[in-house]
N, C-alpha and C. Protein backbone atom coordinates (compact mmCIF):
# COMPACT_ATOMS: atom_id res chain seq x y z
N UNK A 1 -34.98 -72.46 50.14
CA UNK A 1 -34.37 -71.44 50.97
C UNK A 1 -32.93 -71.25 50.51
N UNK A 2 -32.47 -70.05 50.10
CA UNK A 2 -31.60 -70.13 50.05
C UNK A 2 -29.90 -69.50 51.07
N UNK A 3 -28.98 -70.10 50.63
CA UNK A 3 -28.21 -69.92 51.70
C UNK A 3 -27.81 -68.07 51.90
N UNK A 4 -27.56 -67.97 53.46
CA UNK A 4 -27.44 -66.23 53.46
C UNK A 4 -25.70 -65.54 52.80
N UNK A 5 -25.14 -66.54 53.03
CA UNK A 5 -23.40 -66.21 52.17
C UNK A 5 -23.71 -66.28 50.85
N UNK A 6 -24.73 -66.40 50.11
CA UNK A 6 -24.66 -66.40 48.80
C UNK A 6 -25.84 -64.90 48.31
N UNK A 7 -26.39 -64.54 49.52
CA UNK A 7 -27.01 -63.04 49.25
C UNK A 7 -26.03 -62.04 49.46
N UNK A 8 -25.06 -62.21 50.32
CA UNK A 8 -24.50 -60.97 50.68
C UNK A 8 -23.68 -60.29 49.66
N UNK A 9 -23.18 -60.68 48.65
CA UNK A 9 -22.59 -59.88 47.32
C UNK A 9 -23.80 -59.25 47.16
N UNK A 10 -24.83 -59.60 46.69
CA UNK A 10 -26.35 -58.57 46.33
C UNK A 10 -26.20 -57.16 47.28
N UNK A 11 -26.50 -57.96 48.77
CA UNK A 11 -26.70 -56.84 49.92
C UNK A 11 -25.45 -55.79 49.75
N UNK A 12 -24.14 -56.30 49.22
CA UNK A 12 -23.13 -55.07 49.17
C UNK A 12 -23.41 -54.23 48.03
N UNK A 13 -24.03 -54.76 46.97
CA UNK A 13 -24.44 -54.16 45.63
C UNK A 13 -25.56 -53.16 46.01
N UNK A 14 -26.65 -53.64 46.85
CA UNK A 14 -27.26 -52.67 46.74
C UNK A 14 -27.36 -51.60 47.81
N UNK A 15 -26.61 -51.74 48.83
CA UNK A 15 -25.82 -50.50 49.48
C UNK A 15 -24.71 -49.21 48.46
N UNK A 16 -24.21 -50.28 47.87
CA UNK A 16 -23.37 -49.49 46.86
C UNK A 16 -24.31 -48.89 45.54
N UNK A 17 -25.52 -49.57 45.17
CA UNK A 17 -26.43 -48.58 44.71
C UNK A 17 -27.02 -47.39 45.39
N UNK A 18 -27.64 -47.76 46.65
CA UNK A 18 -28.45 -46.43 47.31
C UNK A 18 -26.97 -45.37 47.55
N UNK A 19 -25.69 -45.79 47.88
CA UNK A 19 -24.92 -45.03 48.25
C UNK A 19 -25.05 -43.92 46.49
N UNK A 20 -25.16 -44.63 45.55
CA UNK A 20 -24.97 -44.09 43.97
C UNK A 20 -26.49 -43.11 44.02
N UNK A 21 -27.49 -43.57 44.41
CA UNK A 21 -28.67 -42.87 44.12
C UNK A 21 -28.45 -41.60 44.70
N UNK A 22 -28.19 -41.71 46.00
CA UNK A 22 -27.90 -40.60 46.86
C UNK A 22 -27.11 -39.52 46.41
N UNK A 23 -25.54 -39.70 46.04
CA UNK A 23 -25.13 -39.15 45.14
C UNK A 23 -25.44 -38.52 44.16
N UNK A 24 -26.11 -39.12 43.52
CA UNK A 24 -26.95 -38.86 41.91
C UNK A 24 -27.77 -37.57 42.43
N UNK A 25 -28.61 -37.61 43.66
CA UNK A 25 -29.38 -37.42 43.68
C UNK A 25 -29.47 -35.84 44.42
N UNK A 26 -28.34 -35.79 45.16
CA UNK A 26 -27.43 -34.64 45.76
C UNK A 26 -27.09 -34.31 44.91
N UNK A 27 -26.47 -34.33 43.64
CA UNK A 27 -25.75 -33.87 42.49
C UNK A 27 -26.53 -33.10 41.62
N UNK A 28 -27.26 -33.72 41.10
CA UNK A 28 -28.75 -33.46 40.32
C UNK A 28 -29.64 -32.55 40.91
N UNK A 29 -30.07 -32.53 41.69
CA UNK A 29 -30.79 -31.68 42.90
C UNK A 29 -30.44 -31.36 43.78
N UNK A 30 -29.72 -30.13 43.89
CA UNK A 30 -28.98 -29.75 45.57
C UNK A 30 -29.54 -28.72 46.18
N UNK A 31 -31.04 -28.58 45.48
CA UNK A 31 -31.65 -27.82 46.49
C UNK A 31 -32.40 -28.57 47.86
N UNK A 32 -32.39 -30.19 47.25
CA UNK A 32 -33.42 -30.79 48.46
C UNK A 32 -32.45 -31.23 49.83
N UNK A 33 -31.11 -30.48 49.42
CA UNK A 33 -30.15 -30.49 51.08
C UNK A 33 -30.36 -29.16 51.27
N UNK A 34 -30.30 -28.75 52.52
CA UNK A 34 -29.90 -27.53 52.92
C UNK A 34 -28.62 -27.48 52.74
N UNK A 35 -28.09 -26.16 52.64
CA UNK A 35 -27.04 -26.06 52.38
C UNK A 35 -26.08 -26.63 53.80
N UNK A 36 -26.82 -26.40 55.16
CA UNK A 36 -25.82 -26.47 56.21
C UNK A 36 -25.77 -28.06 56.61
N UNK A 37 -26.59 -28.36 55.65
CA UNK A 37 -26.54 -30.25 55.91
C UNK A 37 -26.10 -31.17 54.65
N UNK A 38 -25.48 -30.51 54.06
CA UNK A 38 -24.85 -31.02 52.89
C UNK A 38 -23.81 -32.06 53.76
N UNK A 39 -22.89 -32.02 54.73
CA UNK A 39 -21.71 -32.49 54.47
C UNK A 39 -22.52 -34.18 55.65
N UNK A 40 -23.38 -34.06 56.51
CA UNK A 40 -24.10 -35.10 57.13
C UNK A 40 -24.47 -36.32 55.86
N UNK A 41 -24.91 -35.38 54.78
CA UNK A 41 -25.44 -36.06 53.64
C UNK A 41 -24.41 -37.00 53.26
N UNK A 42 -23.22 -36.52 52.74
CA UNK A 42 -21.67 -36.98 51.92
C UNK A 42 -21.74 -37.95 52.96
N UNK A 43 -21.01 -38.00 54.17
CA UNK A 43 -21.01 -38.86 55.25
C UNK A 43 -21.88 -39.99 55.39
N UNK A 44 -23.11 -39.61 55.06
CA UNK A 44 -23.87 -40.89 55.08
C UNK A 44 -23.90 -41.47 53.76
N UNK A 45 -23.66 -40.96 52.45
CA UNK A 45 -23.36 -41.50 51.32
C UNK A 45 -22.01 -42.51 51.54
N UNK A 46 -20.83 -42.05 52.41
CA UNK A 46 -19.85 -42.82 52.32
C UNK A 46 -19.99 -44.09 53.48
N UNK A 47 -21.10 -44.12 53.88
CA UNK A 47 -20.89 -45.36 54.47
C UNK A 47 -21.74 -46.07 53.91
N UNK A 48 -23.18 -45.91 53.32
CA UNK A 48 -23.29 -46.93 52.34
C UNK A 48 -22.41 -47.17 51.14
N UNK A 49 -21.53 -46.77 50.68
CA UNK A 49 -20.74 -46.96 49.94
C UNK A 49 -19.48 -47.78 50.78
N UNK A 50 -18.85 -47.47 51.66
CA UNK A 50 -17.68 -47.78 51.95
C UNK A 50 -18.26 -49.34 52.67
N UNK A 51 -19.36 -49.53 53.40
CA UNK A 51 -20.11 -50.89 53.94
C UNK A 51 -20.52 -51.50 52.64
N UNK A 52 -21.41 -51.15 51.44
CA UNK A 52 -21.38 -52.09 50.20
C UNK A 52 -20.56 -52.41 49.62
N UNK A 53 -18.77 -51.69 49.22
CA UNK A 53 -18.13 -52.35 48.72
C UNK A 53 -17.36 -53.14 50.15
N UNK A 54 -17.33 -52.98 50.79
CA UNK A 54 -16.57 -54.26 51.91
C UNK A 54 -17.51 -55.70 51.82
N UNK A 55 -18.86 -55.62 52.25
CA UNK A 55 -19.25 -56.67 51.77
C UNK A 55 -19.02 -57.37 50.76
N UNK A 56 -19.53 -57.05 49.65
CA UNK A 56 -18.76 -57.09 48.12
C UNK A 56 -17.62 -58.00 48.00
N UNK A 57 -16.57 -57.15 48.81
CA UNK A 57 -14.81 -57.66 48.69
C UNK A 57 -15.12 -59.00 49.81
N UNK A 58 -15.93 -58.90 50.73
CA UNK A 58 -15.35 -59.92 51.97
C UNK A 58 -16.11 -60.94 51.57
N UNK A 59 -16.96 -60.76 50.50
CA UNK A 59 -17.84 -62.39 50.07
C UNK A 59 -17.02 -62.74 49.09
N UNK A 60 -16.23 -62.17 48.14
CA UNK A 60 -16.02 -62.42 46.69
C UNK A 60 -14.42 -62.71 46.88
N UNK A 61 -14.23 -61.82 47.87
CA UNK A 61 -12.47 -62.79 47.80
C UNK A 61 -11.56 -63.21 48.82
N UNK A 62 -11.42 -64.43 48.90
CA UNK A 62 -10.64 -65.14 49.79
C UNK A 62 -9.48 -65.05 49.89
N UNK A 63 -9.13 -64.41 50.92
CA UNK A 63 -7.58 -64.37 51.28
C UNK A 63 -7.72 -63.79 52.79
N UNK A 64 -6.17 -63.61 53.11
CA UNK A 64 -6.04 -63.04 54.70
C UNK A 64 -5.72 -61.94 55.06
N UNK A 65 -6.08 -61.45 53.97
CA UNK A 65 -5.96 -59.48 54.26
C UNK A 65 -7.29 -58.84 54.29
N UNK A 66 -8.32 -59.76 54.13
CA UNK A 66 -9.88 -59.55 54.16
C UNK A 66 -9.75 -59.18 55.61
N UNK A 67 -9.17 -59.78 56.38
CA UNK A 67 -9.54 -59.23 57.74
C UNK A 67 -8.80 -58.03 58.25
N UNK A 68 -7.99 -58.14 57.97
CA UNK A 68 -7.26 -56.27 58.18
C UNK A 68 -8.34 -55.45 57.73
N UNK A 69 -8.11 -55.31 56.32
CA UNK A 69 -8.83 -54.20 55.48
C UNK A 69 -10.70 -54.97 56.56
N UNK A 70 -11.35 -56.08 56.83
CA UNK A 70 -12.46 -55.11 58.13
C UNK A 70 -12.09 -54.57 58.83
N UNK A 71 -11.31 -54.51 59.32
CA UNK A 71 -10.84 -53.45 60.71
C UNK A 71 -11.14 -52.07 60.53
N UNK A 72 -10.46 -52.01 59.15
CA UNK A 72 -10.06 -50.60 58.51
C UNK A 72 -11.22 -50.03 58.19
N UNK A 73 -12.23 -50.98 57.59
CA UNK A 73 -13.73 -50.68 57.15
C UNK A 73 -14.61 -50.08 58.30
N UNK A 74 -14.42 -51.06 59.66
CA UNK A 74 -14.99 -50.91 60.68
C UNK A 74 -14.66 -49.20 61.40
N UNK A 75 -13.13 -49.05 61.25
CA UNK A 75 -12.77 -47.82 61.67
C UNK A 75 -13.67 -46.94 61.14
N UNK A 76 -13.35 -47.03 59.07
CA UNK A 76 -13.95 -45.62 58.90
C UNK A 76 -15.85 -45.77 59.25
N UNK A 77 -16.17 -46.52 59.75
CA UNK A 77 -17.69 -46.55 59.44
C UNK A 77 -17.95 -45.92 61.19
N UNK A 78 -17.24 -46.57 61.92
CA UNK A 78 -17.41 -45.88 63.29
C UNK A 78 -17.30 -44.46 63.64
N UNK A 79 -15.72 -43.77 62.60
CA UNK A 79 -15.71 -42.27 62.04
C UNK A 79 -16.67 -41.71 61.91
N UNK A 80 -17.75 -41.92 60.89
CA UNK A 80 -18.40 -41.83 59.97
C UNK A 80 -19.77 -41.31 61.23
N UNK A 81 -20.01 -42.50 62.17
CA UNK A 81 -21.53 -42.65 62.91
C UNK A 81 -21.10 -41.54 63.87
N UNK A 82 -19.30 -41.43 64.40
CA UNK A 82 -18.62 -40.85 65.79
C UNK A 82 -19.27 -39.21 65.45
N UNK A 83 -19.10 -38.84 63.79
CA UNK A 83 -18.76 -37.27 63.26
C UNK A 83 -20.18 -37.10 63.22
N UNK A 84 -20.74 -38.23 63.01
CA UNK A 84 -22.50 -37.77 62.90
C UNK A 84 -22.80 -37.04 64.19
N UNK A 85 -22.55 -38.15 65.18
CA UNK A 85 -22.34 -37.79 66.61
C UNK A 85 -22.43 -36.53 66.99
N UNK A 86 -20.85 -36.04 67.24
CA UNK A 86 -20.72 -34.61 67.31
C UNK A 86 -21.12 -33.57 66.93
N UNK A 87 -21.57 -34.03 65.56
CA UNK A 87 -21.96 -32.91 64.45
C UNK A 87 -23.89 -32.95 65.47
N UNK A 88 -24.21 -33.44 65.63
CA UNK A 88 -25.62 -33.29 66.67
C UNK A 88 -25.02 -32.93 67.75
N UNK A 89 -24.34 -32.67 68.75
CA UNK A 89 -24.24 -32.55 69.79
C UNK A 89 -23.79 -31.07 69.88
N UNK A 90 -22.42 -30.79 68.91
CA UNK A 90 -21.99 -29.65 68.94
C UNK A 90 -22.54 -27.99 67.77
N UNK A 91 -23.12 -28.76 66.71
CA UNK A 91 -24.10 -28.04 66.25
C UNK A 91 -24.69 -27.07 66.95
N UNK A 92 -24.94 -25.51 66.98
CA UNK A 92 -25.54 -24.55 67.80
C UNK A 92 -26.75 -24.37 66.61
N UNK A 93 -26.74 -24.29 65.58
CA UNK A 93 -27.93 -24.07 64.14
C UNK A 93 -29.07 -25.28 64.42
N UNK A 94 -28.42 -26.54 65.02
CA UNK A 94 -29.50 -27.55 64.90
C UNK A 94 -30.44 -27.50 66.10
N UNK A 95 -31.65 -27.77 66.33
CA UNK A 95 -32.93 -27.39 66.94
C UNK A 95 -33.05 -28.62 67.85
N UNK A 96 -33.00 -29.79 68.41
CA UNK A 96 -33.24 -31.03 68.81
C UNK A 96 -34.58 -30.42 69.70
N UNK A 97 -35.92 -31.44 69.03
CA UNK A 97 -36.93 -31.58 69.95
C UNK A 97 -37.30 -33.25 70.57
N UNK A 98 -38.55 -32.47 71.24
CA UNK A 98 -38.71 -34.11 72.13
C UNK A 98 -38.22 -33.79 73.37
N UNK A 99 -38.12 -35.22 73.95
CA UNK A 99 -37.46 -35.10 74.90
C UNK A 99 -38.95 -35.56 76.13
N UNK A 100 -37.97 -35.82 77.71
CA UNK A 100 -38.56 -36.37 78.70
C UNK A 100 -39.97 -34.91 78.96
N UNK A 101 -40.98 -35.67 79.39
CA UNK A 101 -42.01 -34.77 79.26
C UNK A 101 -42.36 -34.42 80.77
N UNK A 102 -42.53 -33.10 80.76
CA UNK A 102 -42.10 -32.49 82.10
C UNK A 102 -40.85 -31.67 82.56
N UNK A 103 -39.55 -31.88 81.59
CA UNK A 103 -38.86 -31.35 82.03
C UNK A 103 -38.67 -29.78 80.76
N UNK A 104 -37.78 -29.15 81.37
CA UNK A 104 -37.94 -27.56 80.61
C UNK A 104 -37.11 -28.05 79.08
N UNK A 105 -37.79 -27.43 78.06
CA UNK A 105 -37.10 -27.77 76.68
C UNK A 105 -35.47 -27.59 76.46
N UNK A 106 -35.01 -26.48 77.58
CA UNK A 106 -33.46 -26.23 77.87
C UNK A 106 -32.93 -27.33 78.27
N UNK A 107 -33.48 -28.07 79.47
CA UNK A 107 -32.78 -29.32 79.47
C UNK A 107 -32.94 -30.77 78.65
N UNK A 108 -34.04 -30.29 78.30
CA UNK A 108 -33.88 -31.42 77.20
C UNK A 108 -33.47 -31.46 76.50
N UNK A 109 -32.90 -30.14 75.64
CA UNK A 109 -32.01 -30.25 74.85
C UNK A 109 -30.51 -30.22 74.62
N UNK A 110 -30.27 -30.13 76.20
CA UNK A 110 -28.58 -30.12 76.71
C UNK A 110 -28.28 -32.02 76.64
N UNK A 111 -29.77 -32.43 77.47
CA UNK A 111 -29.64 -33.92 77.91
C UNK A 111 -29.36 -34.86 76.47
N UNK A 112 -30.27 -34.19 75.47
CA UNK A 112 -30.15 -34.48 74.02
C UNK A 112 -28.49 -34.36 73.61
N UNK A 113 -28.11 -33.58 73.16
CA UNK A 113 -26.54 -32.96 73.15
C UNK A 113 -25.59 -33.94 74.25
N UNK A 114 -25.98 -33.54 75.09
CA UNK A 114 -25.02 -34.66 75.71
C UNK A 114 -25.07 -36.20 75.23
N UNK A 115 -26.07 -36.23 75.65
CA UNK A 115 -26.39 -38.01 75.08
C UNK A 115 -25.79 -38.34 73.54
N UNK A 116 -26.06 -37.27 72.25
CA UNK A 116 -25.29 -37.56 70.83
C UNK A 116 -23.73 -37.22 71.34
N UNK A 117 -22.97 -36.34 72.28
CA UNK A 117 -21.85 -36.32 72.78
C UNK A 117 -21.33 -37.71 73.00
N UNK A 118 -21.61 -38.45 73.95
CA UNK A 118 -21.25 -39.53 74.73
C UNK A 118 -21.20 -40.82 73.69
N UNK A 119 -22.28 -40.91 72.33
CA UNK A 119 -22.42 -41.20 71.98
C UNK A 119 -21.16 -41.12 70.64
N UNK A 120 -21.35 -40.36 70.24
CA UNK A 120 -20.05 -39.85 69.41
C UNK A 120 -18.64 -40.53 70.30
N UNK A 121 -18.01 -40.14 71.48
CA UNK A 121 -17.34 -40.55 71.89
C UNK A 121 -16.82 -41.87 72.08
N UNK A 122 -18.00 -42.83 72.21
CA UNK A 122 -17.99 -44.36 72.40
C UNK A 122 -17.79 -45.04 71.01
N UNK A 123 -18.71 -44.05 70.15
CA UNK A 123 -17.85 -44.74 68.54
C UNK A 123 -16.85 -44.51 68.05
N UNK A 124 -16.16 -42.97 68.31
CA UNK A 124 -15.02 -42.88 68.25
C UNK A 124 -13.71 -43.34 69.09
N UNK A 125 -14.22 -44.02 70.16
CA UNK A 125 -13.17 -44.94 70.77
C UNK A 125 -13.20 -46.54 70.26
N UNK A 126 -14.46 -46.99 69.43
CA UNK A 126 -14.61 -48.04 68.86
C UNK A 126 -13.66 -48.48 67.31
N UNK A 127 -13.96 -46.65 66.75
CA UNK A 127 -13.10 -46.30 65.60
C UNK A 127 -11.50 -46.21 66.03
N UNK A 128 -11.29 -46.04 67.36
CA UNK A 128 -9.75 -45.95 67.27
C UNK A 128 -9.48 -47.26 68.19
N UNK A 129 -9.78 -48.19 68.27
CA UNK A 129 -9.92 -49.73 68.73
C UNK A 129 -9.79 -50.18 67.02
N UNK A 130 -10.84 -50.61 66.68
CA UNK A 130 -10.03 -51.21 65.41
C UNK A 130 -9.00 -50.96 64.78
N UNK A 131 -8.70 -49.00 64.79
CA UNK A 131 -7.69 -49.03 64.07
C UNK A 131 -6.02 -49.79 64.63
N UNK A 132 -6.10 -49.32 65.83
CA UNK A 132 -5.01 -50.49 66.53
C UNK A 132 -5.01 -51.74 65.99
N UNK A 133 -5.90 -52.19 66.26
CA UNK A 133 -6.59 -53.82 65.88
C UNK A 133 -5.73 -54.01 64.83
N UNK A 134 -5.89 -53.19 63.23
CA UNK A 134 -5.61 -53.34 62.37
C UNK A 134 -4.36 -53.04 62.07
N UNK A 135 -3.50 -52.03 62.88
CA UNK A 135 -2.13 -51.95 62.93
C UNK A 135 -1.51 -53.23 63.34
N UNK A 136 -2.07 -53.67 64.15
CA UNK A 136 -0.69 -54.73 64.49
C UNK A 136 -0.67 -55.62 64.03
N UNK A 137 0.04 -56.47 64.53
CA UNK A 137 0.72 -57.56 63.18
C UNK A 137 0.55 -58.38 63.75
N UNK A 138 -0.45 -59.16 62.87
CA UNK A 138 -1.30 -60.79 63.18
C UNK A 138 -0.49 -62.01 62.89
């Protein structure tokens, strides 16, 4: 068995690959985004990227600025989930189905919207919690 602190350089590598495939793969082929979901795409490219190289850095080098720069990591990744957030909630182009069965598709899709709202909000108060975190002086 081996120990899990000695996988996690891998696990940042291969976040920081799929973040590269993705890329590659948006680049190479940009017909398989819609055009109005291109920028959801980038966004989710930068957090497997910006979460594989933090791993990466927080297994491979020892010192005491590893923990600031998580803070900072943590911020932009909470950004990252907060904008996803909104970008579902406040979106008028995007369609949200599903929903509680029985009730009219209008409210299910406000209840939807709200719920990625609230949701957005709580990560973006999570994102501006670390960043404090990381401002002040330890």
């Amino acid at each position: 068995m081996t120990n899990t602190s000695e996988c996690r350089p891998w696990m940042g590598l291969l976040l920081l690959g799929l973040g590269v495939g993705l890329t590659l793969a948006t680049v190479i082929m940009p017909g398989w985004v819609p055009p109005d979901k291109k920028w959801p795409v980038w966004v989710i490219v930068g957090l497997f990227v910006v979460t594989g190289s933090h791993i990466v850095l927080a297994t491979t080098v020892k010192s005491e600025g590893v923990s600031r720069i998580s803070g900072w990591t943590a911020a932009l990744l909470y950004t990252g989930f907060a904008s996803l957030g909104f970008w579902v909630a406040l979106n008028p182009h995007l369609t949200l189905q599903g929903g509680i069965p029985g009730l009219p598709p209008a409210w299910n899709r406000l209840m939807g919207r709200l719920l990625f709202g609230l949701g957005g909000l709580l990560t973006a108060g999570s994102a501006i919690y670390f960043v404090v975190r990381s401002c002040r002086k330890t």
